[in-house]
C-alpha atoms as a PDB file:
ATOM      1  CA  UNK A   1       0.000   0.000   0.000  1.00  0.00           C
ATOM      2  CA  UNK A   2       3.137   1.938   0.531  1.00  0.00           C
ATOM      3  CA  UNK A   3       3.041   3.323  -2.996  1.00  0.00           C
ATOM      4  CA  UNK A   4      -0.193   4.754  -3.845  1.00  0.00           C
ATOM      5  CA  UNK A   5       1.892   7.789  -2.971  1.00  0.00           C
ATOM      6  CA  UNK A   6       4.229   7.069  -6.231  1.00  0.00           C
ATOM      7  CA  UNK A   7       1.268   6.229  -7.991  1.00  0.00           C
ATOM      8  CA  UNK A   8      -0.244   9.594  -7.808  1.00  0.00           C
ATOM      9  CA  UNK A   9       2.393  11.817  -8.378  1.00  0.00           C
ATOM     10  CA  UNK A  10       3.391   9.936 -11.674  1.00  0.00           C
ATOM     11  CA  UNK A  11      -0.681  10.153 -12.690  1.00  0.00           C
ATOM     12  CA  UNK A  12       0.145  14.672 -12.329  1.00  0.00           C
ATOM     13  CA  UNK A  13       2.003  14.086 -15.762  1.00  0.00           C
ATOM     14  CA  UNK A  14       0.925  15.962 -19.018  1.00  0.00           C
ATOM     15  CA  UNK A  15      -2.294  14.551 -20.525  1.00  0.00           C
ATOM     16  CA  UNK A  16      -1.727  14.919 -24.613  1.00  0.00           C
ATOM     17  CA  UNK A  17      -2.514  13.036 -27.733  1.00  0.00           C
ATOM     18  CA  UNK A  18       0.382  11.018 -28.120  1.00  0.00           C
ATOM     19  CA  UNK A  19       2.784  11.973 -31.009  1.00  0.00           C
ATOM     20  CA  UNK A  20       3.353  10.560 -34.356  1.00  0.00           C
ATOM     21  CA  UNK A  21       6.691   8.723 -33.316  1.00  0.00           C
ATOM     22  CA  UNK A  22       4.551   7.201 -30.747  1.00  0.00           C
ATOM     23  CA  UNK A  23       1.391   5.923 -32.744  1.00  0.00           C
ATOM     24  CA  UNK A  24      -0.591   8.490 -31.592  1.00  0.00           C
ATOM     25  CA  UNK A  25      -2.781   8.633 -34.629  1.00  0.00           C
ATOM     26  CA  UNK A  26      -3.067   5.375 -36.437  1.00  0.00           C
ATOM     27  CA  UNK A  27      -4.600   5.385 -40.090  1.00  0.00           C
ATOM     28  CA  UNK A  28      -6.410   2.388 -41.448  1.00  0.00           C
ATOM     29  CA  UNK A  29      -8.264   2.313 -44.487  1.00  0.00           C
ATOM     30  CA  UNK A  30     -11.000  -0.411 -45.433  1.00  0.00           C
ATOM     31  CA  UNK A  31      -9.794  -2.362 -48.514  1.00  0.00           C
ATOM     32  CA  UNK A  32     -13.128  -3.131 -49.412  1.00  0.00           C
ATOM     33  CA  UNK A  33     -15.193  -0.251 -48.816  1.00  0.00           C
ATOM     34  CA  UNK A  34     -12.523   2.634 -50.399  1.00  0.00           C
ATOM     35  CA  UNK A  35     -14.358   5.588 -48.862  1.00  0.00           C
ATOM     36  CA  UNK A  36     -14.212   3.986 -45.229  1.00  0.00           C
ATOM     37  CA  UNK A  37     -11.453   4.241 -42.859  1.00  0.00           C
ATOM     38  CA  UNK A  38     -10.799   4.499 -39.328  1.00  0.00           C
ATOM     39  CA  UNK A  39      -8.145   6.363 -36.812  1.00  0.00           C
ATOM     40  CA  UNK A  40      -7.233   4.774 -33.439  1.00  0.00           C
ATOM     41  CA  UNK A  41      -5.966   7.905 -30.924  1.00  0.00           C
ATOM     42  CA  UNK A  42      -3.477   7.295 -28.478  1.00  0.00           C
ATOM     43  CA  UNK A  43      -3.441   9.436 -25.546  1.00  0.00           C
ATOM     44  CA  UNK A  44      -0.495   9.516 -22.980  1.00  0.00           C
ATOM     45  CA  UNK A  45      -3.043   9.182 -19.822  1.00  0.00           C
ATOM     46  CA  UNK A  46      -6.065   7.286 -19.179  1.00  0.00           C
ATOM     47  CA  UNK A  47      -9.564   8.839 -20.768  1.00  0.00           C
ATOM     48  CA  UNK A  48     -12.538   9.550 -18.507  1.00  0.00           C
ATOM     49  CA  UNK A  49     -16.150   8.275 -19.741  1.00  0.00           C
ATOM     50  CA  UNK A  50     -17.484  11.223 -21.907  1.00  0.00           C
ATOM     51  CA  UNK A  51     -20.044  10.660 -24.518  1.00  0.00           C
ATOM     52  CA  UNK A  52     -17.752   9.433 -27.441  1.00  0.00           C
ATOM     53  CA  UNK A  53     -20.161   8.786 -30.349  1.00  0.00           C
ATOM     54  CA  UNK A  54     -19.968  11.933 -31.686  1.00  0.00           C
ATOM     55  CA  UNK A  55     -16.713  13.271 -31.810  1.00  0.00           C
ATOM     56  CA  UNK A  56     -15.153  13.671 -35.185  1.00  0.00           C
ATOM     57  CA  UNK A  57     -11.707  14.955 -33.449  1.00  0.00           C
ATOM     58  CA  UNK A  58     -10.820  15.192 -36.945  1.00  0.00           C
ATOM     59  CA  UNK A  59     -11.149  16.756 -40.113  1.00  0.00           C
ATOM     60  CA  UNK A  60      -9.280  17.208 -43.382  1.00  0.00           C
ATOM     61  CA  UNK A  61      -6.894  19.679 -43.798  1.00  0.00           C
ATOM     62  CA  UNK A  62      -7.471  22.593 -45.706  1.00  0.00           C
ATOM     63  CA  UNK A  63      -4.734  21.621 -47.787  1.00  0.00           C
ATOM     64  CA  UNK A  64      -5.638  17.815 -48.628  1.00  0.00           C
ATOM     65  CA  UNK A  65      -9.015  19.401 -48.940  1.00  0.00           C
ATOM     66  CA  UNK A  66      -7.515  21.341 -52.281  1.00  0.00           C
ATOM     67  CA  UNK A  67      -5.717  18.049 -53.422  1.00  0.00           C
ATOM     68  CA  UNK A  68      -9.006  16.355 -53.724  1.00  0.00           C
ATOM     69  CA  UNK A  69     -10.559  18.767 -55.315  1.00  0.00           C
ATOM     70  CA  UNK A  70      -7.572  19.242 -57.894  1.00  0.00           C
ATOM     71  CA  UNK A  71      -7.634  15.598 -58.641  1.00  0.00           C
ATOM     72  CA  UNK A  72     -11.747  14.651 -58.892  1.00  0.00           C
ATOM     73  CA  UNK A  73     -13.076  16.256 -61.530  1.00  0.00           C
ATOM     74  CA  UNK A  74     -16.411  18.030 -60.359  1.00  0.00           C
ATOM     75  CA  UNK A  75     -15.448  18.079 -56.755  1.00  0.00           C
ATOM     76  CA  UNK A  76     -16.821  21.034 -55.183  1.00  0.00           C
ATOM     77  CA  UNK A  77     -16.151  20.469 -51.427  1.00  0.00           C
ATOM     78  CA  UNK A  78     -15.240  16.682 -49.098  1.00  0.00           C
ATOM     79  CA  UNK A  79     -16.116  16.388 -45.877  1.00  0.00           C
ATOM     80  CA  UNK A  80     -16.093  13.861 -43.185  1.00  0.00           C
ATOM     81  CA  UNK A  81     -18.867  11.524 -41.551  1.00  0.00           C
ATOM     82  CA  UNK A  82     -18.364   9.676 -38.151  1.00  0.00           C
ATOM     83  CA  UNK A  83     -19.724   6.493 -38.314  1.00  0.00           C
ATOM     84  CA  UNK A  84     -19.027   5.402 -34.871  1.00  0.00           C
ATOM     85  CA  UNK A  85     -16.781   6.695 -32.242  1.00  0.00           C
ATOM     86  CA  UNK A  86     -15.489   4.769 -28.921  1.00  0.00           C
ATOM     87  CA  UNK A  87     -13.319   4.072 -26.250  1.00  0.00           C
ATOM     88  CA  UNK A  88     -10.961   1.216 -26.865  1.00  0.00           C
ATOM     89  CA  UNK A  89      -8.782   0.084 -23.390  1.00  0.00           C
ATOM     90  CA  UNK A  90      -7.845   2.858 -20.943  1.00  0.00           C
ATOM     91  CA  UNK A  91      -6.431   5.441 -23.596  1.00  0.00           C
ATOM     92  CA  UNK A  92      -7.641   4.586 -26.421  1.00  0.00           C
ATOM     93  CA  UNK A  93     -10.238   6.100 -28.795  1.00  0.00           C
ATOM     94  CA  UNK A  94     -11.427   4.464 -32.480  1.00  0.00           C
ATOM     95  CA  UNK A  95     -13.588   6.502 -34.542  1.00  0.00           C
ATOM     96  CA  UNK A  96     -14.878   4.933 -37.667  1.00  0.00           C
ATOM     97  CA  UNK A  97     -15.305   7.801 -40.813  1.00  0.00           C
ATOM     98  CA  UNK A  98     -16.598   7.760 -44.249  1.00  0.00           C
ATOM     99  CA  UNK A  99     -15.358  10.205 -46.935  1.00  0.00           C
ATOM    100  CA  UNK A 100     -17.870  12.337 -48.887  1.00  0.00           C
ATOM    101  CA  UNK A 101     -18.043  14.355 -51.199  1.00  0.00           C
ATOM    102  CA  UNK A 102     -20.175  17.293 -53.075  1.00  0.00           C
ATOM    103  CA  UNK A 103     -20.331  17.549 -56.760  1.00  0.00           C
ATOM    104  CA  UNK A 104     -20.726  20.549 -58.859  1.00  0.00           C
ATOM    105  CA  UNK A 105     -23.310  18.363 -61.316  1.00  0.00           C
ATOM    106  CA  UNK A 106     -25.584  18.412 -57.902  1.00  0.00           C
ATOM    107  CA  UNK A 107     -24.579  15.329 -57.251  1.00  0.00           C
ATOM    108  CA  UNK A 108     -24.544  15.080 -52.895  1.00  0.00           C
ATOM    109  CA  UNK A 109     -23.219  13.229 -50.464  1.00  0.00           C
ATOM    110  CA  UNK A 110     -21.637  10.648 -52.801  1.00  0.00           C
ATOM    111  CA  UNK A 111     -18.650   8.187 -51.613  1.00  0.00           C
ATOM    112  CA  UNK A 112     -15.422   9.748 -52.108  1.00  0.00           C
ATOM    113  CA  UNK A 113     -12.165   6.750 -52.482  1.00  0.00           C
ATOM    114  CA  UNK A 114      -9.449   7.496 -49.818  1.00  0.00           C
ATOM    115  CA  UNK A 115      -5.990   7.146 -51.094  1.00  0.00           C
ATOM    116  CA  UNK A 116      -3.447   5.312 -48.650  1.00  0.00           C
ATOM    117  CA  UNK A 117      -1.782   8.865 -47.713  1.00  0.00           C
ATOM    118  CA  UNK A 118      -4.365  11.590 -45.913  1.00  0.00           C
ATOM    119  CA  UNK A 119      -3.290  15.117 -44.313  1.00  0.00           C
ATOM    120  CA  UNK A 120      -5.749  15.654 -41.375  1.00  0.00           C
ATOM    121  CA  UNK A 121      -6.513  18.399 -38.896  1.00  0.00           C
ATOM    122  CA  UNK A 122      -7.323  17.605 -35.485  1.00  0.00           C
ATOM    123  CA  UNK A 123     -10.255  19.761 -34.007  1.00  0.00           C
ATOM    124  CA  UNK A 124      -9.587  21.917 -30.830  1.00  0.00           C
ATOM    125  CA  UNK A 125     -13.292  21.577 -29.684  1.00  0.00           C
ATOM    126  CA  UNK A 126     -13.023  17.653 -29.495  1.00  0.00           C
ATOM    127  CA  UNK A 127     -10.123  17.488 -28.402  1.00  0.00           C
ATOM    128  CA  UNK A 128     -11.415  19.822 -26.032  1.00  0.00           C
ATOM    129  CA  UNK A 129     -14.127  17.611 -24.708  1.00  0.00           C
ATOM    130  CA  UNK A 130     -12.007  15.141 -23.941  1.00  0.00           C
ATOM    131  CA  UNK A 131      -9.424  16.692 -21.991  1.00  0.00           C
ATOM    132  CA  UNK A 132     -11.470  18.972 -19.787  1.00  0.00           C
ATOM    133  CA  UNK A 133     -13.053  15.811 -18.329  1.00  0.00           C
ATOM    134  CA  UNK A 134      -9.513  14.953 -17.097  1.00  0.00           C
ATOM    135  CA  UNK A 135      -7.815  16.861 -14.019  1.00  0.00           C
ATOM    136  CA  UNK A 136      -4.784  17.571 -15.801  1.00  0.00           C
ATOM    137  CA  UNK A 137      -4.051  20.592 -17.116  1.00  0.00           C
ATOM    138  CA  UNK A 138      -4.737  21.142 -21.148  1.00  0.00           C
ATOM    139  CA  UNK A 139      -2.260  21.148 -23.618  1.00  0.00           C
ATOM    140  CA  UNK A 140      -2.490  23.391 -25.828  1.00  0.00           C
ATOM    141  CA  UNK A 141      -1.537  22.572 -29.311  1.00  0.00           C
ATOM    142  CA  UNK A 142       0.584  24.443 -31.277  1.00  0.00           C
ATOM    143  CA  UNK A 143      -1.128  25.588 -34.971  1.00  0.00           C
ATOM    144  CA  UNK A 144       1.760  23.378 -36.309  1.00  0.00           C
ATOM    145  CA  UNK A 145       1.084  20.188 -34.864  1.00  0.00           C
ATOM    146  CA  UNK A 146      -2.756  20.129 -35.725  1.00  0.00           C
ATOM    147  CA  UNK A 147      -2.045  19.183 -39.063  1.00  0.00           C
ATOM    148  CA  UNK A 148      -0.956  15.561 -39.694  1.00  0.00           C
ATOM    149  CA  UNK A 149      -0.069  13.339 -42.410  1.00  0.00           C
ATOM    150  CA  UNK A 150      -0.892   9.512 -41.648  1.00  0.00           C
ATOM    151  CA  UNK A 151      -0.046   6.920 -43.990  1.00  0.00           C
ATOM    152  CA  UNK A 152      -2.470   3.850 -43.981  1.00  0.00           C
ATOM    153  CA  UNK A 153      -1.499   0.698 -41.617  1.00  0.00           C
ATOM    154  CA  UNK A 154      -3.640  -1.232 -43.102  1.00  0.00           C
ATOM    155  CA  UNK A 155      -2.149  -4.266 -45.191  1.00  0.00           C
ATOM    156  CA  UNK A 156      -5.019  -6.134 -45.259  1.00  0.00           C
ATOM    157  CA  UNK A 157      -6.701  -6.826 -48.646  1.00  0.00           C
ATOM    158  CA  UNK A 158     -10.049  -7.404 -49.462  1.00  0.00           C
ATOM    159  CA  UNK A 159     -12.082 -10.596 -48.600  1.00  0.00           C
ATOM    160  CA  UNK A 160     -15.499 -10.241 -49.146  1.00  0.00           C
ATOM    161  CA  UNK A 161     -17.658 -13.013 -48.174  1.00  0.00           C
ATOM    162  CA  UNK A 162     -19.365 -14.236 -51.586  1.00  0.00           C
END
Protein backbone atom coordinates (compact mmCIF):
# COMPACT_ATOMS: atom_id res chain seq x y z
CA UNK A 1 0.00 0.00 0.00
CA UNK A 2 3.14 1.94 0.53
CA UNK A 3 3.04 3.32 -3.00
CA UNK A 4 -0.19 4.75 -3.84
CA UNK A 5 1.89 7.79 -2.97
CA UNK A 6 4.23 7.07 -6.23
CA UNK A 7 1.27 6.23 -7.99
CA UNK A 8 -0.24 9.59 -7.81
CA UNK A 9 2.39 11.82 -8.38
CA UNK A 10 3.39 9.94 -11.67
CA UNK A 11 -0.68 10.15 -12.69
CA UNK A 12 0.15 14.67 -12.33
CA UNK A 13 2.00 14.09 -15.76
CA UNK A 14 0.93 15.96 -19.02
CA UNK A 15 -2.29 14.55 -20.52
CA UNK A 16 -1.73 14.92 -24.61
CA UNK A 17 -2.51 13.04 -27.73
CA UNK A 18 0.38 11.02 -28.12
CA UNK A 19 2.78 11.97 -31.01
CA UNK A 20 3.35 10.56 -34.36
CA UNK A 21 6.69 8.72 -33.32
CA UNK A 22 4.55 7.20 -30.75
CA UNK A 23 1.39 5.92 -32.74
CA UNK A 24 -0.59 8.49 -31.59
CA UNK A 25 -2.78 8.63 -34.63
CA UNK A 26 -3.07 5.37 -36.44
CA UNK A 27 -4.60 5.39 -40.09
CA UNK A 28 -6.41 2.39 -41.45
CA UNK A 29 -8.26 2.31 -44.49
CA UNK A 30 -11.00 -0.41 -45.43
CA UNK A 31 -9.79 -2.36 -48.51
CA UNK A 32 -13.13 -3.13 -49.41
CA UNK A 33 -15.19 -0.25 -48.82
CA UNK A 34 -12.52 2.63 -50.40
CA UNK A 35 -14.36 5.59 -48.86
CA UNK A 36 -14.21 3.99 -45.23
CA UNK A 37 -11.45 4.24 -42.86
CA UNK A 38 -10.80 4.50 -39.33
CA UNK A 39 -8.15 6.36 -36.81
CA UNK A 40 -7.23 4.77 -33.44
CA UNK A 41 -5.97 7.90 -30.92
CA UNK A 42 -3.48 7.29 -28.48
CA UNK A 43 -3.44 9.44 -25.55
CA UNK A 44 -0.50 9.52 -22.98
CA UNK A 45 -3.04 9.18 -19.82
CA UNK A 46 -6.07 7.29 -19.18
CA UNK A 47 -9.56 8.84 -20.77
CA UNK A 48 -12.54 9.55 -18.51
CA UNK A 49 -16.15 8.27 -19.74
CA UNK A 50 -17.48 11.22 -21.91
CA UNK A 51 -20.04 10.66 -24.52
CA UNK A 52 -17.75 9.43 -27.44
CA UNK A 53 -20.16 8.79 -30.35
CA UNK A 54 -19.97 11.93 -31.69
CA UNK A 55 -16.71 13.27 -31.81
CA UNK A 56 -15.15 13.67 -35.19
CA UNK A 57 -11.71 14.95 -33.45
CA UNK A 58 -10.82 15.19 -36.94
CA UNK A 59 -11.15 16.76 -40.11
CA UNK A 60 -9.28 17.21 -43.38
CA UNK A 61 -6.89 19.68 -43.80
CA UNK A 62 -7.47 22.59 -45.71
CA UNK A 63 -4.73 21.62 -47.79
CA UNK A 64 -5.64 17.82 -48.63
CA UNK A 65 -9.01 19.40 -48.94
CA UNK A 66 -7.51 21.34 -52.28
CA UNK A 67 -5.72 18.05 -53.42
CA UNK A 68 -9.01 16.35 -53.72
CA UNK A 69 -10.56 18.77 -55.31
CA UNK A 70 -7.57 19.24 -57.89
CA UNK A 71 -7.63 15.60 -58.64
CA UNK A 72 -11.75 14.65 -58.89
CA UNK A 73 -13.08 16.26 -61.53
CA UNK A 74 -16.41 18.03 -60.36
CA UNK A 75 -15.45 18.08 -56.76
CA UNK A 76 -16.82 21.03 -55.18
CA UNK A 77 -16.15 20.47 -51.43
CA UNK A 78 -15.24 16.68 -49.10
CA UNK A 79 -16.12 16.39 -45.88
CA UNK A 80 -16.09 13.86 -43.18
CA UNK A 81 -18.87 11.52 -41.55
CA UNK A 82 -18.36 9.68 -38.15
CA UNK A 83 -19.72 6.49 -38.31
CA UNK A 84 -19.03 5.40 -34.87
CA UNK A 85 -16.78 6.70 -32.24
CA UNK A 86 -15.49 4.77 -28.92
CA UNK A 87 -13.32 4.07 -26.25
CA UNK A 88 -10.96 1.22 -26.87
CA UNK A 89 -8.78 0.08 -23.39
CA UNK A 90 -7.84 2.86 -20.94
CA UNK A 91 -6.43 5.44 -23.60
CA UNK A 92 -7.64 4.59 -26.42
CA UNK A 93 -10.24 6.10 -28.79
CA UNK A 94 -11.43 4.46 -32.48
CA UNK A 95 -13.59 6.50 -34.54
CA UNK A 96 -14.88 4.93 -37.67
CA UNK A 97 -15.30 7.80 -40.81
CA UNK A 98 -16.60 7.76 -44.25
CA UNK A 99 -15.36 10.20 -46.94
CA UNK A 100 -17.87 12.34 -48.89
CA UNK A 101 -18.04 14.35 -51.20
CA UNK A 102 -20.17 17.29 -53.07
CA UNK A 103 -20.33 17.55 -56.76
CA UNK A 104 -20.73 20.55 -58.86
CA UNK A 105 -23.31 18.36 -61.32
CA UNK A 106 -25.58 18.41 -57.90
CA UNK A 107 -24.58 15.33 -57.25
CA UNK A 108 -24.54 15.08 -52.90
CA UNK A 109 -23.22 13.23 -50.46
CA UNK A 110 -21.64 10.65 -52.80
CA UNK A 111 -18.65 8.19 -51.61
CA UNK A 112 -15.42 9.75 -52.11
CA UNK A 113 -12.17 6.75 -52.48
CA UNK A 114 -9.45 7.50 -49.82
CA UNK A 115 -5.99 7.15 -51.09
CA UNK A 116 -3.45 5.31 -48.65
CA UNK A 117 -1.78 8.87 -47.71
CA UNK A 118 -4.37 11.59 -45.91
CA UNK A 119 -3.29 15.12 -44.31
CA UNK A 120 -5.75 15.65 -41.38
CA UNK A 121 -6.51 18.40 -38.90
CA UNK A 122 -7.32 17.60 -35.49
CA UNK A 123 -10.26 19.76 -34.01
CA UNK A 124 -9.59 21.92 -30.83
CA UNK A 125 -13.29 21.58 -29.68
CA UNK A 126 -13.02 17.65 -29.50
CA UNK A 127 -10.12 17.49 -28.40
CA UNK A 128 -11.42 19.82 -26.03
CA UNK A 129 -14.13 17.61 -24.71
CA UNK A 130 -12.01 15.14 -23.94
CA UNK A 131 -9.42 16.69 -21.99
CA UNK A 132 -11.47 18.97 -19.79
CA UNK A 133 -13.05 15.81 -18.33
CA UNK A 134 -9.51 14.95 -17.10
CA UNK A 135 -7.82 16.86 -14.02
CA UNK A 136 -4.78 17.57 -15.80
CA UNK A 137 -4.05 20.59 -17.12
CA UNK A 138 -4.74 21.14 -21.15
CA UNK A 139 -2.26 21.15 -23.62
CA UNK A 140 -2.49 23.39 -25.83
CA UNK A 141 -1.54 22.57 -29.31
CA UNK A 142 0.58 24.44 -31.28
CA UNK A 143 -1.13 25.59 -34.97
CA UNK A 144 1.76 23.38 -36.31
CA UNK A 145 1.08 20.19 -34.86
CA UNK A 146 -2.76 20.13 -35.73
CA UNK A 147 -2.04 19.18 -39.06
CA UNK A 148 -0.96 15.56 -39.69
CA UNK A 149 -0.07 13.34 -42.41
CA UNK A 150 -0.89 9.51 -41.65
CA UNK A 151 -0.05 6.92 -43.99
CA UNK A 152 -2.47 3.85 -43.98
CA UNK A 153 -1.50 0.70 -41.62
CA UNK A 154 -3.64 -1.23 -43.10
CA UNK A 155 -2.15 -4.27 -45.19
CA UNK A 156 -5.02 -6.13 -45.26
CA UNK A 157 -6.70 -6.83 -48.65
CA UNK A 158 -10.05 -7.40 -49.46
CA UNK A 159 -12.08 -10.60 -48.60
CA UNK A 160 -15.50 -10.24 -49.15
CA UNK A 161 -17.66 -13.01 -48.17
CA UNK A 162 -19.37 -14.24 -51.59
Amino acid sequence: MGNSWVFAQESAQRFVLLSDQKNGIVFFKDECKKNAFSLVFSFSQDLKEIPYAHLALVDFSKNFKEDLKASHDGLVYAYLEVQSSQKMGNRQIRVDYTAKKVSDDGGADADLDIPDQIEILLLDEDLKKIMSTSNFNLETMESSKKVRTLINANLESCFKDN
